[in-house]
Protein backbone atom coordinates (compact mmCIF):
# COMPACT_ATOMS: atom_id res chain seq x y z
CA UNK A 1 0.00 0.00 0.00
CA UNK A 2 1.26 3.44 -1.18
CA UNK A 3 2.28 5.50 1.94
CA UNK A 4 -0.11 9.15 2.23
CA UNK A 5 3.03 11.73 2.04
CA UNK A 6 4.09 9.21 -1.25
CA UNK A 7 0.36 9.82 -2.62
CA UNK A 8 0.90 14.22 -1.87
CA UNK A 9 4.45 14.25 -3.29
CA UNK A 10 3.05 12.47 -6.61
CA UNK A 11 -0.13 14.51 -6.71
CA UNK A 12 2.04 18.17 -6.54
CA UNK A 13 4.71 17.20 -8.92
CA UNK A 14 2.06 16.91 -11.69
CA UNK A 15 1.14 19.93 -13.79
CA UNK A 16 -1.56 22.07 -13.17
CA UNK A 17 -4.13 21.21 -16.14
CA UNK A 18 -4.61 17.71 -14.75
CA UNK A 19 -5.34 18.48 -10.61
CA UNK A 20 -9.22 18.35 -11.89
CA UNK A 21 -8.74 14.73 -13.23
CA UNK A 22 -7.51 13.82 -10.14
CA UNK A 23 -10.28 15.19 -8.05
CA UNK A 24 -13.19 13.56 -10.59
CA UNK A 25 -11.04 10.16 -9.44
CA UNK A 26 -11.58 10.79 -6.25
CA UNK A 27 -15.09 11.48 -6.72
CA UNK A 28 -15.22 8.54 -8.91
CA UNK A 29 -13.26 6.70 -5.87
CA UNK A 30 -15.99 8.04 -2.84
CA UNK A 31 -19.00 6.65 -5.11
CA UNK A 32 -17.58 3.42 -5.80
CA UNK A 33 -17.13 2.86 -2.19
CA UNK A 34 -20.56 3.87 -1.75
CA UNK A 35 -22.09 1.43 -4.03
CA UNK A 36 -19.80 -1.32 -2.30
CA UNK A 37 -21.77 -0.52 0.96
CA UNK A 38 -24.67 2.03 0.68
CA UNK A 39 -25.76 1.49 4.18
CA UNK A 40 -22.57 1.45 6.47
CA UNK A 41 -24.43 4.16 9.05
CA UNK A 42 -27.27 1.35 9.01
CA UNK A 43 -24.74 -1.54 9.63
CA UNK A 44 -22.98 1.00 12.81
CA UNK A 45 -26.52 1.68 14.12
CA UNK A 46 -27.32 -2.05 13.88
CA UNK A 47 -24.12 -3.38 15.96
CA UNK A 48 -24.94 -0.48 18.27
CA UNK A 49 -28.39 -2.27 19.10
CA UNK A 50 -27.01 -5.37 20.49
CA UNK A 51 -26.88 -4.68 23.93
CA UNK A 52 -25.13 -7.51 24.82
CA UNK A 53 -22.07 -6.88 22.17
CA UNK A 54 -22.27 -3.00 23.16
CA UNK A 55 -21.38 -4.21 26.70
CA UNK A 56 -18.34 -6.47 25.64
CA UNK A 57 -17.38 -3.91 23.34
CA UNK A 58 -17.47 -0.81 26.52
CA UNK A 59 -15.92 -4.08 28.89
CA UNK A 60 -12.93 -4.16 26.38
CA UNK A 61 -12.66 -0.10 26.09
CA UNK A 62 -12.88 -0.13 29.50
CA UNK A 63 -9.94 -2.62 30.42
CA UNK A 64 -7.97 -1.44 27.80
CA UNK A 65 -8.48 2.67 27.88
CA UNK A 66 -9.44 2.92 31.38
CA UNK A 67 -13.25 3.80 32.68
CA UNK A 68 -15.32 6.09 30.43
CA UNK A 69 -17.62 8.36 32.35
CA UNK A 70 -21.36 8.65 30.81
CA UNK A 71 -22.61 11.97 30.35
């Protein structure tokens, strides 16, 4: 996998004319993604509901991170 700062460097040596191409890729990029998984708030929302995995997961946090304080 290409490394960010790799990505940047390639992106500003390249001339001016052709910075628009590489935002419509980008675009082009975002939607694909999109269509891959349309609902990925849905699928959060969804894992969110399950109380019992929303304890593990805040068990785990907790262990790990220390305890969390609910507002």
């Amino acid at each position: 996998m290409i490394e960010p700062a790799v990505l940047l460097k390639e992106i500003d040596a390249l001339l001016p004319e052709y910075l628009n191409e590489v935002v419509d890729f980008v675009g082009y990029l975002r939607q694909k993604k999109q269509e891959k998984n349309p609902d990925e708030a849905g699928v959060y929302k969804e894992m969110a509901a399950d109380i019992e995995r929303e304890q593990e997961a805040r068990e785990w946090c907790g262990a790990y991170f220390g305890p969390v304080r609910n507002k």
